[in-house]
C-alpha atoms as a PDB file:
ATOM      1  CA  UNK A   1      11.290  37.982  -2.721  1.00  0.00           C
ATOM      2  CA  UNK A   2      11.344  41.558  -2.984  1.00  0.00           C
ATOM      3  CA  UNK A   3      15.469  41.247  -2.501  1.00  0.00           C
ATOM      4  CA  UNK A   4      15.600  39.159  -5.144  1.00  0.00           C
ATOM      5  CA  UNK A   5      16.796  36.333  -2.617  1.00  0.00           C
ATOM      6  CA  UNK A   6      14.050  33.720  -2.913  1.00  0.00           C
ATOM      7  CA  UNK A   7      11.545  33.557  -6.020  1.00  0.00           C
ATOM      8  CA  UNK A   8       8.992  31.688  -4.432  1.00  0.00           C
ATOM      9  CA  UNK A   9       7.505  31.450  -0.831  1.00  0.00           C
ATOM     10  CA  UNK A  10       4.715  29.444   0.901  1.00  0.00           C
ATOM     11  CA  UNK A  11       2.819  31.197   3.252  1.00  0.00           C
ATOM     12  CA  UNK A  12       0.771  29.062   5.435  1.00  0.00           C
ATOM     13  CA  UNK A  13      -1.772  29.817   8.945  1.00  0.00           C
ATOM     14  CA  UNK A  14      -3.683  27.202  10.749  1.00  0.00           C
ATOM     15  CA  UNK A  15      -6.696  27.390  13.390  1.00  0.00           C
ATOM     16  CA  UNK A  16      -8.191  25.940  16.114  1.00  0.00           C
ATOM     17  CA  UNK A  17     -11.086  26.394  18.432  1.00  0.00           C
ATOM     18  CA  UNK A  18     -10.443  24.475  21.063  1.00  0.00           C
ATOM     19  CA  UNK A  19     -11.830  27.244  23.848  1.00  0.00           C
ATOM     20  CA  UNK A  20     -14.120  25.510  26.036  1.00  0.00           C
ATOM     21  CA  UNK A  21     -16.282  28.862  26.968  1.00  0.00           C
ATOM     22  CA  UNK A  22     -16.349  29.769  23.276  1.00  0.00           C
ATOM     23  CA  UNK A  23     -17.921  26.478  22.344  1.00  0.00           C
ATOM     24  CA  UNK A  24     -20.489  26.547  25.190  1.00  0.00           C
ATOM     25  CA  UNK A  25     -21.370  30.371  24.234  1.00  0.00           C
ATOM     26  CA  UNK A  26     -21.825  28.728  20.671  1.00  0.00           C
ATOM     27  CA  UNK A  27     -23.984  25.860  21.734  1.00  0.00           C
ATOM     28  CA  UNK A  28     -26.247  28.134  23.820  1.00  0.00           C
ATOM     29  CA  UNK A  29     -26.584  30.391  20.522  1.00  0.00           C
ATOM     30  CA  UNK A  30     -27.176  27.314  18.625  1.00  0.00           C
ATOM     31  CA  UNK A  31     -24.325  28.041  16.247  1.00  0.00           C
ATOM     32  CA  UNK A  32     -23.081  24.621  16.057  1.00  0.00           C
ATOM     33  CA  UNK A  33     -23.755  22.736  12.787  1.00  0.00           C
ATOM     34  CA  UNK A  34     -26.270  19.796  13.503  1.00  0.00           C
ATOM     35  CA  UNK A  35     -28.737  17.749  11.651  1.00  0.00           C
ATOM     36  CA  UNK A  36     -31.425  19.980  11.864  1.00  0.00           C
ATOM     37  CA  UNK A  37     -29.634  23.333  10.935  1.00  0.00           C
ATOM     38  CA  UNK A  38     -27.560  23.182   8.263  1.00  0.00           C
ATOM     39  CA  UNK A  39     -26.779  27.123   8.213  1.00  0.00           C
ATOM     40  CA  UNK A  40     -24.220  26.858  11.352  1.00  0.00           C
ATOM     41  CA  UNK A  41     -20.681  25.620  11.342  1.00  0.00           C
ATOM     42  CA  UNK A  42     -18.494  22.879  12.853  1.00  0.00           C
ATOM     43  CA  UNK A  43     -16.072  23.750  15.564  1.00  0.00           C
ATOM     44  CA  UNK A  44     -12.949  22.072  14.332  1.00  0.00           C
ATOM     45  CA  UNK A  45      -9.296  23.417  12.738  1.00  0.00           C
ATOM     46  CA  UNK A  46      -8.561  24.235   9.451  1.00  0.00           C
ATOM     47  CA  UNK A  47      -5.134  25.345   7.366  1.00  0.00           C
ATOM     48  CA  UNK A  48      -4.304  26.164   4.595  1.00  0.00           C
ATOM     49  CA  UNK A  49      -1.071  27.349   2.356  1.00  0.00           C
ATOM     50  CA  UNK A  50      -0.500  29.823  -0.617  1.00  0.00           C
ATOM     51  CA  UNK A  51       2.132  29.633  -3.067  1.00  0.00           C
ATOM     52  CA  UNK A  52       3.554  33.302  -3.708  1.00  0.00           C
ATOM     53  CA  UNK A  53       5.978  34.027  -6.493  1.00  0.00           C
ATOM     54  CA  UNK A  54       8.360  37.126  -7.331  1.00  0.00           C
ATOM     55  CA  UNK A  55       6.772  38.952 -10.477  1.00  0.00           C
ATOM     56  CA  UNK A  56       8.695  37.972 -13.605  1.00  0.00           C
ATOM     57  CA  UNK A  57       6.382  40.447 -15.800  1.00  0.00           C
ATOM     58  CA  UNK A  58       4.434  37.683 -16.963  1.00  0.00           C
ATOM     59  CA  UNK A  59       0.823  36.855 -17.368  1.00  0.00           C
ATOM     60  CA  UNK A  60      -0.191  33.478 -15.354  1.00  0.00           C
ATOM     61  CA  UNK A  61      -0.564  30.724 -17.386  1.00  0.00           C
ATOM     62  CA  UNK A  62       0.954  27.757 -18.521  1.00  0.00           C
ATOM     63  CA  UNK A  63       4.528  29.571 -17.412  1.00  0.00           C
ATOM     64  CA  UNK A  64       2.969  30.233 -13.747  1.00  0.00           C
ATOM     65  CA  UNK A  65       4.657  29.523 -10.920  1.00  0.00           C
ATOM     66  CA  UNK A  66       2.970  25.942 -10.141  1.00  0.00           C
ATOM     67  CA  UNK A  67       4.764  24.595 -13.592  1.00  0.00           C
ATOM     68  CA  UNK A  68       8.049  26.242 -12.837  1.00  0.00           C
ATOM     69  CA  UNK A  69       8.437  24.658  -9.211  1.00  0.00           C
ATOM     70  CA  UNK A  70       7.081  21.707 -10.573  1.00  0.00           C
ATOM     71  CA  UNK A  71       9.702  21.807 -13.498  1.00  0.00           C
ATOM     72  CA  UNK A  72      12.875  22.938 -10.807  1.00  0.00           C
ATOM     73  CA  UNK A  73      11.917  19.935  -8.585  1.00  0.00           C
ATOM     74  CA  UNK A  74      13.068  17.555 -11.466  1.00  0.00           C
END
């Protein structure tokens, strides 16, 4: 993007906690989410993506980058 080569990237991570000996450190802390404590969290994975575009000077709005993808991609 900042070569002018590509206007638009995705950037995207994933996780997992799959660590046996983590999760039974959590369970002995009772840091697992459960019926009776809703203040914990679930051991699972998660992702997740952001959609970065090359500043055209612009403010966001109806000419962001979500329209203008949308509108090259017909």
């Amino acid at each position: 993007m900042r070569t002018g080569q590509a206007r638009y990237a995705i950037v995207a991570g994933v996780d997992s906690f799959p660590h046996p000996r983590m999760l039974k450190h959590c369970i002995d802390q009772r840091r697992l989410m459960n019926s009776g404590n809703s203040n914990r969290f679930f051991p699972s994975e998660a992702g997740c993506a952001v959609l970065l575009a090359a500043d055209d000077g612009q403010r966001p709005g109806r000419g962001d980058a979500r329209h203008r993808l949308r509108d090259q991609a017909h």
